[in-house]
Every structure is written in C-alpha cells, then in structure tokens.
Protein backbone atom coordinates (compact mmCIF):
# COMPACT_ATOMS: atom_id res chain seq x y z
CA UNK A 1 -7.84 -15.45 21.73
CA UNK A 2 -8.91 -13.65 18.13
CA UNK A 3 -12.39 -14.66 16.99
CA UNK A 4 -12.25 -17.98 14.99
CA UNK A 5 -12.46 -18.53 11.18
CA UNK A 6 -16.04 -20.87 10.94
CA UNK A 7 -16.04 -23.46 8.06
CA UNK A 8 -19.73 -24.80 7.81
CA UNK A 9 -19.13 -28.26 6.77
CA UNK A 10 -15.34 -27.98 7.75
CA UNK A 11 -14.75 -31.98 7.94
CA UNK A 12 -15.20 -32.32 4.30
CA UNK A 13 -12.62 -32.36 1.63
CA UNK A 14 -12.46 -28.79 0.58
CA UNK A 15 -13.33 -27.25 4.22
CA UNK A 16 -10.87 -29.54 5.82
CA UNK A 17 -7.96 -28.40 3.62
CA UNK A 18 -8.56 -25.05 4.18
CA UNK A 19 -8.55 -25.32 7.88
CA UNK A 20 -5.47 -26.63 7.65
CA UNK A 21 -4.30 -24.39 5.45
CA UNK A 22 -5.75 -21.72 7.78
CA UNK A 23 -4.44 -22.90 11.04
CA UNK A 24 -1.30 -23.40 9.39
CA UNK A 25 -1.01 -19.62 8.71
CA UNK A 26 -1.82 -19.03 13.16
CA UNK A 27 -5.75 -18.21 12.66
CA UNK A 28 -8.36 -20.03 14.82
CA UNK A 29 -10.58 -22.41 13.28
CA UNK A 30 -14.12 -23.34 14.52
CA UNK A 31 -15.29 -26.16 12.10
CA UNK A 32 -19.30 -26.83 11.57
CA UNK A 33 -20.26 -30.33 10.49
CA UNK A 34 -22.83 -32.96 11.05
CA UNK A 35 -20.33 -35.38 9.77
CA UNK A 36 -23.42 -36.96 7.75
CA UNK A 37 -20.75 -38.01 5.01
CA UNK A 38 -18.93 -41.34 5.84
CA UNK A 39 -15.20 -41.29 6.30
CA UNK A 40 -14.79 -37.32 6.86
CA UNK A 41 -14.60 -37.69 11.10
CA UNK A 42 -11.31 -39.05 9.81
CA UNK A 43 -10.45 -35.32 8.82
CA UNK A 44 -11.57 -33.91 12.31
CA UNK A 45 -8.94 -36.05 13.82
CA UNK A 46 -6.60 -35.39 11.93
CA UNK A 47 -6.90 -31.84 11.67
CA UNK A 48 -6.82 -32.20 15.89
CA UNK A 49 -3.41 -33.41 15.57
CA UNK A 50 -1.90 -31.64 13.60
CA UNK A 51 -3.03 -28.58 15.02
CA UNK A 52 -4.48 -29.37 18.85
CA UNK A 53 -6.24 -26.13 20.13
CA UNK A 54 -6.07 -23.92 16.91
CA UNK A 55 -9.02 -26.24 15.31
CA UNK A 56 -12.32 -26.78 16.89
CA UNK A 57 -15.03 -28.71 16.26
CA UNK A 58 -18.87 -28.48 17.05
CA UNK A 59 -21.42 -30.66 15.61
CA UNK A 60 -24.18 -28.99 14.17
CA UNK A 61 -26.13 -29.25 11.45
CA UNK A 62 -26.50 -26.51 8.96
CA UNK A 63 -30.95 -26.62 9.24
CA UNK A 64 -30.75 -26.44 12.58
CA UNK A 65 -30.03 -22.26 13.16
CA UNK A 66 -30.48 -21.79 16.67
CA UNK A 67 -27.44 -24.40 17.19
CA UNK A 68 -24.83 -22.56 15.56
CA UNK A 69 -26.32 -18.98 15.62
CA UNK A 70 -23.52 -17.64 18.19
CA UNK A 71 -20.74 -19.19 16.26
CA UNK A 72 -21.79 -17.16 13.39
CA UNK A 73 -21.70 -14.04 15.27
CA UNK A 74 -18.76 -14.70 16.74
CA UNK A 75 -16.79 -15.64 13.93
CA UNK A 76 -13.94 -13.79 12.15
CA UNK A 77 -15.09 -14.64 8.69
CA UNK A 78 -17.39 -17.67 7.30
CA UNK A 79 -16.86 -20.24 4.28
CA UNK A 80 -19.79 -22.04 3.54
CA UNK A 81 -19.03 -25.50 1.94
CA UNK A 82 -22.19 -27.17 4.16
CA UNK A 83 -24.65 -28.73 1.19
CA UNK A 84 -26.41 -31.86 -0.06
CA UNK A 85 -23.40 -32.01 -2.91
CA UNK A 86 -25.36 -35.07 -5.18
CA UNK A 87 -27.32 -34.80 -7.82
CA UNK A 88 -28.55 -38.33 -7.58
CA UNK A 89 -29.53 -37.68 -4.36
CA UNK A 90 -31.31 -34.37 -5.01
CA UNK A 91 -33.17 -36.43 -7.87
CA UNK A 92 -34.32 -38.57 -4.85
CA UNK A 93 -34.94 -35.91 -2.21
CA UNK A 94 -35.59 -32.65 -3.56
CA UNK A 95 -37.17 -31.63 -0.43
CA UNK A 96 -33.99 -32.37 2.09
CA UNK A 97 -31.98 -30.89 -0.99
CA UNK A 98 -34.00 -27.81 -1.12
CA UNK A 99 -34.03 -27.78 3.06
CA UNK A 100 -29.93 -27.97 3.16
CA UNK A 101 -29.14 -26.06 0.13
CA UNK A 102 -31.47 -23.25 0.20
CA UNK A 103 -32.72 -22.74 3.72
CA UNK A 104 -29.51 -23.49 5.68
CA UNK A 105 -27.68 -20.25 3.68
CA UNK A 106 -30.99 -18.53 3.54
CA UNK A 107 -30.34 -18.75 7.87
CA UNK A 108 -26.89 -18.12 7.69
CA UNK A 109 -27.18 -15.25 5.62
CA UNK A 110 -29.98 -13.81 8.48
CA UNK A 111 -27.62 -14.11 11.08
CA UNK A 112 -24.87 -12.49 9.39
CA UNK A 113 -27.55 -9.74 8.47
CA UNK A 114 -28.71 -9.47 11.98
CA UNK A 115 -26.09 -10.30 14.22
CA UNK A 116 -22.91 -9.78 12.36
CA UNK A 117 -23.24 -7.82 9.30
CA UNK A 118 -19.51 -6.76 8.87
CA UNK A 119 -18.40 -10.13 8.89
CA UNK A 120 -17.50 -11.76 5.34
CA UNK A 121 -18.87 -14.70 3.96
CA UNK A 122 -17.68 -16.87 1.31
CA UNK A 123 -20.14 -19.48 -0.37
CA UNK A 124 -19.04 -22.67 -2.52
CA UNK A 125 -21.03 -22.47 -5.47
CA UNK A 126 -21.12 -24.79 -8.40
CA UNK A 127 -20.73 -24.31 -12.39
CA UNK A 128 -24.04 -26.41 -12.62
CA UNK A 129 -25.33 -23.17 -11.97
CA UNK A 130 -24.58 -22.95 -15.92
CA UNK A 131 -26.86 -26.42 -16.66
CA UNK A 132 -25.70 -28.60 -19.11
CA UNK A 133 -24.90 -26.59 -21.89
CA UNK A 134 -27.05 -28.03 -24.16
CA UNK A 135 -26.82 -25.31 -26.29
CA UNK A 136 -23.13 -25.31 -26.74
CA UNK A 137 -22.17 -27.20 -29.86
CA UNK A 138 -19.82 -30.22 -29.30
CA UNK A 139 -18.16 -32.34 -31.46
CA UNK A 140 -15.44 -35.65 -30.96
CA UNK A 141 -11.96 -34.39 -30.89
CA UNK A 142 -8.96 -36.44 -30.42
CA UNK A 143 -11.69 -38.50 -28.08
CA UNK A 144 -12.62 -35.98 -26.05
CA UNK A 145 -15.89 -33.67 -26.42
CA UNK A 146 -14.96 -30.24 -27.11
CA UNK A 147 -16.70 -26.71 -28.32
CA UNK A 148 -16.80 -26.07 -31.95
CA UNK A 149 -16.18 -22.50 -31.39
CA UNK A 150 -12.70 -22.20 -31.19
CA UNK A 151 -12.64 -19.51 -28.63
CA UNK A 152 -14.96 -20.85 -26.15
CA UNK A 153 -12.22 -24.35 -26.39
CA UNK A 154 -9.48 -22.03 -25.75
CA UNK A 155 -11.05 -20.29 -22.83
CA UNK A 156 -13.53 -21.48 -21.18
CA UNK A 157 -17.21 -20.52 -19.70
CA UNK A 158 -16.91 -16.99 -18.27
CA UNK A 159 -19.14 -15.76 -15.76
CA UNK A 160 -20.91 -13.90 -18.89
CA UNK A 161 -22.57 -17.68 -19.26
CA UNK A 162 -26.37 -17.40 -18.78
CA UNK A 163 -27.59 -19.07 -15.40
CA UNK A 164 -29.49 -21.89 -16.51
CA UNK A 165 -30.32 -24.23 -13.47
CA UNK A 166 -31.03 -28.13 -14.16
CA UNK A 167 -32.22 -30.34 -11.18
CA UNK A 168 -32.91 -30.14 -7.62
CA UNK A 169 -29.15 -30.07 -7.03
CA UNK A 170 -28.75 -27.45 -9.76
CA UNK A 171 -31.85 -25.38 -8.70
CA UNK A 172 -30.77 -25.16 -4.48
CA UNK A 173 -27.13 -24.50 -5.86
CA UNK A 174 -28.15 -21.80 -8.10
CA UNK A 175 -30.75 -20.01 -5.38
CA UNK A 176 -28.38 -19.84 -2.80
CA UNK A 177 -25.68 -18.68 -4.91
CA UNK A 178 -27.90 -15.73 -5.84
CA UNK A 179 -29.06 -15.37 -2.41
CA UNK A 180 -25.60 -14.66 -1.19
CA UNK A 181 -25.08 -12.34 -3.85
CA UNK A 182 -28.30 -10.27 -3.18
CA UNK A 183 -27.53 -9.83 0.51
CA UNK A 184 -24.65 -8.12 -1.00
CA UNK A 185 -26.37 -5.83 -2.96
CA UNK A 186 -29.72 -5.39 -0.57
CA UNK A 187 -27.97 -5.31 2.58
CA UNK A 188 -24.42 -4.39 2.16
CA UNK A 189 -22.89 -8.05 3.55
CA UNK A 190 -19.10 -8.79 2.46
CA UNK A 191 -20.15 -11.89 0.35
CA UNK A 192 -18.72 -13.04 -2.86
CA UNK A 193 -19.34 -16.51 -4.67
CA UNK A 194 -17.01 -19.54 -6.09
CA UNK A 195 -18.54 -21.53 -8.83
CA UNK A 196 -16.18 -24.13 -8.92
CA UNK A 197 -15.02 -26.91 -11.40
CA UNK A 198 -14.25 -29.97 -10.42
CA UNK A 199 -11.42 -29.86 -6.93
CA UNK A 200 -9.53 -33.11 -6.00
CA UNK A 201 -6.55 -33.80 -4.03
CA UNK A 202 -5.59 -35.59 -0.57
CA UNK A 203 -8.56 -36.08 1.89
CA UNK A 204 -11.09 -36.78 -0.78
CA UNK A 205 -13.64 -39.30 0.23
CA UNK A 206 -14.66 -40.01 -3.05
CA UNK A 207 -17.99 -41.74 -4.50
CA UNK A 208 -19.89 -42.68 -7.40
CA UNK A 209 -21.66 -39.40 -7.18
CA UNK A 210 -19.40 -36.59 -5.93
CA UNK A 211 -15.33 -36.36 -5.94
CA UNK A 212 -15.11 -38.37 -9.13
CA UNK A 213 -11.52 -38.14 -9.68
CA UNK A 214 -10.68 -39.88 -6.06
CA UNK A 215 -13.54 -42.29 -6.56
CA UNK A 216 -11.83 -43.91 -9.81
CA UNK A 217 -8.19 -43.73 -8.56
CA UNK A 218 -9.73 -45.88 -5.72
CA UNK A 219 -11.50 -48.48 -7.92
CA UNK A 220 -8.61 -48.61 -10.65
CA UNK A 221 -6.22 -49.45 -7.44
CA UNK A 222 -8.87 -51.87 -6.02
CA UNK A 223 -8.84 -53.66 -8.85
CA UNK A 224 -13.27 -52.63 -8.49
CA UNK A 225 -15.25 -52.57 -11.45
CA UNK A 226 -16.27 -48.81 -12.72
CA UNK A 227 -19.40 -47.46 -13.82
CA UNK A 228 -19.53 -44.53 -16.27
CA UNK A 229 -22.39 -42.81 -17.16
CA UNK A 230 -21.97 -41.84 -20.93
CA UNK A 231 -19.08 -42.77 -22.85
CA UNK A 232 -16.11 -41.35 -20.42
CA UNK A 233 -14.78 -38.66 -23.13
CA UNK A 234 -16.99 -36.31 -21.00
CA UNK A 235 -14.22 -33.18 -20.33
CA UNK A 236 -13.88 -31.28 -17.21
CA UNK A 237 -11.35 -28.74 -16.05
CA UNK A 238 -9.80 -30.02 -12.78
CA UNK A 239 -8.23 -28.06 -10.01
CA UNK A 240 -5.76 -29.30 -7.08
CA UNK A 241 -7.27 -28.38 -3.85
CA UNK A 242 -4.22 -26.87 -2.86
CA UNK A 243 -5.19 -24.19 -5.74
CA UNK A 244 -8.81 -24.10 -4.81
CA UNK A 245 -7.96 -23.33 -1.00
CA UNK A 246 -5.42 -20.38 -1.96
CA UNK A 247 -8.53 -18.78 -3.55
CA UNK A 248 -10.61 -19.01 -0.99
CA UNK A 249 -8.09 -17.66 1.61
CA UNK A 250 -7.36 -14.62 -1.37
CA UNK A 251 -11.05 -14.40 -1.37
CA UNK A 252 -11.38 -13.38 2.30
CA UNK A 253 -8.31 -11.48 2.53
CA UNK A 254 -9.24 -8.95 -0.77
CA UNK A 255 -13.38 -9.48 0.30
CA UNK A 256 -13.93 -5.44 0.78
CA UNK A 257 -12.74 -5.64 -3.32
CA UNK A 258 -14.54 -8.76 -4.19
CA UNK A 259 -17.69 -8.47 -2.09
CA UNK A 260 -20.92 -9.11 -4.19
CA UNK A 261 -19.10 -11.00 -6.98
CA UNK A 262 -19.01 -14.46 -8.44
CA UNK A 263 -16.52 -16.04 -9.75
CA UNK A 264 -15.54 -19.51 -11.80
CA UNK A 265 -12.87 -21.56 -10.11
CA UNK A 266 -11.38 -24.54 -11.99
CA UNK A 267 -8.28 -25.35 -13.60
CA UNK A 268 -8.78 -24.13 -16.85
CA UNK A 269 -8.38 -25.51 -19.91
CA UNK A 270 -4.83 -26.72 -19.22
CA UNK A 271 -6.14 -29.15 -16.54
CA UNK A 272 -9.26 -30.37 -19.01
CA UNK A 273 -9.86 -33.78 -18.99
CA UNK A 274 -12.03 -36.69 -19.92
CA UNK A 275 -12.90 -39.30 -17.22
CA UNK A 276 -10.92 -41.83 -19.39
CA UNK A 277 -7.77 -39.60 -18.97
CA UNK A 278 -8.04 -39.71 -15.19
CA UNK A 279 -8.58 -43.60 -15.53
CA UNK A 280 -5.78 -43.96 -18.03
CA UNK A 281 -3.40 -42.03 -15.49
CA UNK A 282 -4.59 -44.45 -12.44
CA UNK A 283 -3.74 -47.78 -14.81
CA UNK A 284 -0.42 -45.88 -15.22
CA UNK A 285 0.67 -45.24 -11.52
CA UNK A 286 -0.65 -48.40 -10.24
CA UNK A 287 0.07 -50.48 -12.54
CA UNK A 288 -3.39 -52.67 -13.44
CA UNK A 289 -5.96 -52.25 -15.67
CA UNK A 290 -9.52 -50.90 -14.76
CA UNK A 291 -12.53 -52.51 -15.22
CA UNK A 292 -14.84 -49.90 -16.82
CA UNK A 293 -18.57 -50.35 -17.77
CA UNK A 294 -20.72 -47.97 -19.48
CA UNK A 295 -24.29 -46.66 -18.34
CA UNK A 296 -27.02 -44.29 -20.01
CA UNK A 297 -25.96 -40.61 -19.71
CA UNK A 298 -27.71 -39.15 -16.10
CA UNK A 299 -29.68 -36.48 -16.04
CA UNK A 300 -28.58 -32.86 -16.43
CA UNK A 301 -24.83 -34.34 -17.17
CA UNK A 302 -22.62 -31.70 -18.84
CA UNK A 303 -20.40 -33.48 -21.58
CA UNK A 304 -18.10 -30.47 -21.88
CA UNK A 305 -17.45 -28.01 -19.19
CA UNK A 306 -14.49 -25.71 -18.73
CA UNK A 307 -14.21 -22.60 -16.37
CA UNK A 308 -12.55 -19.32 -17.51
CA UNK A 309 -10.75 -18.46 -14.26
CA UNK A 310 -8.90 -15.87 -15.61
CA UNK A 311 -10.92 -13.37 -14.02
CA UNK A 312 -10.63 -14.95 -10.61
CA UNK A 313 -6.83 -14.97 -10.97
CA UNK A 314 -6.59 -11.46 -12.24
CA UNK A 315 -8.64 -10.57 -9.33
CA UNK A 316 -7.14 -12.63 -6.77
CA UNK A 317 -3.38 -12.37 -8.22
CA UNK A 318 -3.57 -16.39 -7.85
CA UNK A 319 -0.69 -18.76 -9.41
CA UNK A 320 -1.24 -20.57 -12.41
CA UNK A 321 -2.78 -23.85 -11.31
CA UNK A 322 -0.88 -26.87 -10.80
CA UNK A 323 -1.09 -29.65 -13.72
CA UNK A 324 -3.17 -31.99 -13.49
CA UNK A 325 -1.06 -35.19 -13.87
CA UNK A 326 0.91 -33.69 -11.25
CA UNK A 327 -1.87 -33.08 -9.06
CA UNK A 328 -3.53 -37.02 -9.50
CA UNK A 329 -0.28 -37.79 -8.92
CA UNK A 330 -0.50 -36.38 -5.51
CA UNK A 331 -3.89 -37.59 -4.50
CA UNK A 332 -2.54 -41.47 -5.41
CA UNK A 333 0.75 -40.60 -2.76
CA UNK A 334 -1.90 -39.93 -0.69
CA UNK A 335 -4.19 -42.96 -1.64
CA UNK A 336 -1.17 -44.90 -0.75
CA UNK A 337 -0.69 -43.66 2.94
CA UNK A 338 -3.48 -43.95 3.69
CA UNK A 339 -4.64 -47.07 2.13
CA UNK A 340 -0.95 -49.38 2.58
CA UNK A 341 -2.46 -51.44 0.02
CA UNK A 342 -1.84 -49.40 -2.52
CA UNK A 343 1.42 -49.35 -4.43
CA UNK A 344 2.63 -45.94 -6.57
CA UNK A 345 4.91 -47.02 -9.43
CA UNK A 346 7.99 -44.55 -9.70
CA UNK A 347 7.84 -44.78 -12.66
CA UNK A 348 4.51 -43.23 -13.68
C-alpha cells in the first residue's frame, strides 16, 4: 500500500471533505483527530463507509508529539487543519490556545524537519492574520459595510495586506502561519499557507463561534432565536468547501511551485455577504422567519473582510468559485438529510 495522505484534525468540516475528496481520487487517508469538537465522530463514520479501508483513523491529539510522530514520517503529504478555531475561546484560554495553535505546528514542523523533510505540508491559516482592519475606511452601502476605496471593494485584501494580529486566536494563527513559512525558507520544507475566508458547505457542525453560516441556517430552520454581535451588515466573502478542498488538493499537487508561499482563499467579492444575507436566504428556503437579536460588537471583529484570491487561482489554475446562494443552497439539502425535520422549499 502507498504511504497515506495525514489530515491533522481530519474529522472536522474542512479535513473531512477533503478526505473524501482524496479517497475519492484512490489515495490513502490516515486522519488525526482528538474528536474534542462535538458532532464531528459523525464524519469518521461516515467517511468509513463510504470509503472502508482507504480512510483511517487514529486518535491523537495534536500536543501530544510522540503519539503521532511516525504517522508524520510516514505520510505522503500533511494538511494541517488541527487548531483551537474560537476566538471566544482563545479570549478565555490563551494558554491552551497558544499550546494547540503554536506548539502543536511548532512539533509538526520538527518532525517533518527531522524525520521527513521532503514531505509537503499544507497549513490552514486564517485572514485574521490581517486583524480587523481598523484602518480600512468603511462606510453603509446598500446595508452592507463596504471600503470607500473603490478598488480595494472591487478586489479584495491581497496578500500585500500588512500582518496585523488581534487576540489570542489571532496571535497563535498568525505565529504558526509564519512558522510554516520560515521552515520553508530556513530549512528547505515543501510548505505553503491558506489564509482562508470564511468555508461552509455539507458536514459543518456549526456554532455560535465558528462555521457561522451553518450555525444560522440551523437556528432560522429551528425556529431558535439568533444572536448577532454588531448589527449583521458585517460582509464576508464566502467559499463552498467543495472550492476550498480543490485548492488544497492543487496546493499539494503544484507544492515544489508553491512551497514557501501564502495565499488568501475565499470566494471573492462575488460571494460577499452580510450575515443578514445568509439569514435572509435561510427565511427563504425554509420558509419561517428568524428570530434575530443584536449584541455589542466582540472583540477584534472585522466588519468588512474580502480576500483577493486571484493570485491563488492564477497560481493554482482553480475554477471560478461557486455562488454563494447556490452553495447555502447546498448546505440546507444537506441540513435536510440529515436533520428530517427540516423542509427545503423548491421554490427558493
């Protein structure tokens, strides 16, 4: 058997849609998690059906090194999605979010350097790395925040942005995503870096905190109250995971031209919208009306972002990204398979 593809915290939304993208294509999949995030053994499973021997699982968790150290070297190639992903909960426990974020790639990168230093790496990064672009000018248009200059609206934060990193979350986000870049450029590893936007799409497990988009299609189809913090015209450029998983694979596949790079994954300013938007789509494919109340802005909260991907495209040769009502479109389908209760209206 060919030396598996390892996915540090594989049974999440993003890992586990790229092992089955992955396994679809024939490769072997070894899949790292300490399934510390409730719902996402529900991925493992399913991932075992679907694909029986070709997907592996080991639990491990990303601090402890010694655990997983032979996987590593053994592995064909390594996406890191493993992390403490909330910034609530990094505002709690900066320590464990330092511990996760910043020591557990700080180990993986050592064993790659060690052990396995031809092997590629690719590391989901975040554009918090970018802070909240303060500094940006903003004003209310057609109720949604955007740029006043015009160019920046059209295109989006390049990679040209100054790194600017706001708390814990943003801090052990932005350390390791320079860590992986320097072990490019001190010791020659195959690593390159995705800062990405916001990803959604089937498998989600979506909270309060992280996944937003799944978290209020569920509470508009519950009928659950929602809490926004702001005023919901908040913009963000979303990408179907579908889209964010074909970059990852291009990523590995073109890492000997990519290797010491980062790059800004989202969906662009074609697929920017405000939280109200996604709302406002849920009321129209299920048919009921959310309950939404509004909270005091949190901490470090961007009120516009938008990724220039253009250069990951160019670089990747990736499709233009699918649209976004399309795409929430999906993720209710698969809100209602998986949840019988809910009901998709046709004609939405």
């Amino acid at each position: 058997m060919s030396a598996p593809i390892l996915i540090t915290g594989g049974a999440g939304f993003i890992g586990a849609n790229l092992a089955d993208r992955l396994a679809t294509d024939g490769e072997h999949v070894l899949i790292l998690d300490n399934l510390s995030r409730p719902g996402v053994e529900r991925n493992v499973a399913w991932l075992k059906r679907r694909h029986h021997d070709r997907v592996a699982f080991q639990r491990a968790d990303i601090r402890d090194i010694q655990s997983y150290a032979d996987a590593v070297a053994g592995a064909a190639a390594v996406f890191h999605f493993a992390a403490q992903v909330a910034v609530t909960t990094s505002l709690e426990q900066p320590l464990e979010d330092f511990s996760i974020n910043v020591r557990g790639v700080l180990g993986l990168l050592e064993i790659l350097r060690t052990r396995a230093p031809r092997t590629p790496l690719i590391f989901a990064s975040t554009n918090k790395v970018y802070g909240d672009l303060a500094a940006v000018p903003l004003h209310l248009q057609r109720e949604a925040y955007r740029p006043v200059d015009l160019s920046l609206a059209l295109q989006g934060v390049s990679e040209k942005q100054p790194l600017d990193f706001h708390t814990p979350y943003g801090c052990s986000k932005g350390a390791a995503d320079q860590y992986v870049l320097d072990y490019a450029r001190s010791f020659g590893l195959s690593t390159a870096v995705m800062r990405m936007s916001c990803v959604y799409g089937p498998r989600q497990m979506g909270t309060e905190d992280q996944g937003w988009v799944a978290h209020l299609l569920r509470r508009v189809h519950a009928g659950e109250p929602i809490s926004i913090y702001g005023d919901g015209r908040q913009v963000r450029d979303v990408l179907f995971v579908e889209d964010a998983v074909a970059a990852y694979v291009a990523a590995w596949k073109q890492i000997g031209a990519i290797a010491g790079q980062a790059f800004n994954l989202g969906g662009g300013p074609a697929n920017a919208v405000t939280l109200l938007d996604v709302i406002a789509q849920g009321e129209a494919l299920f048919n009921r009306r959310a309950r939404v109340f509004f909270l005091p802005w949190r901490a470090g909260d961007q009120r516009w972002y938008v990724s220039d991907a253009r250069r990951v495209r160019a670089a990747l040769a990736l499709a233009e990204p699918l649209p976004w009502r399309e795409g929430v479109t999906r993720l209710a389908g698969w809100l209602a398979e998986s949840e019988p209760r809910v009901k998709i209206w046709a004609e939405a």
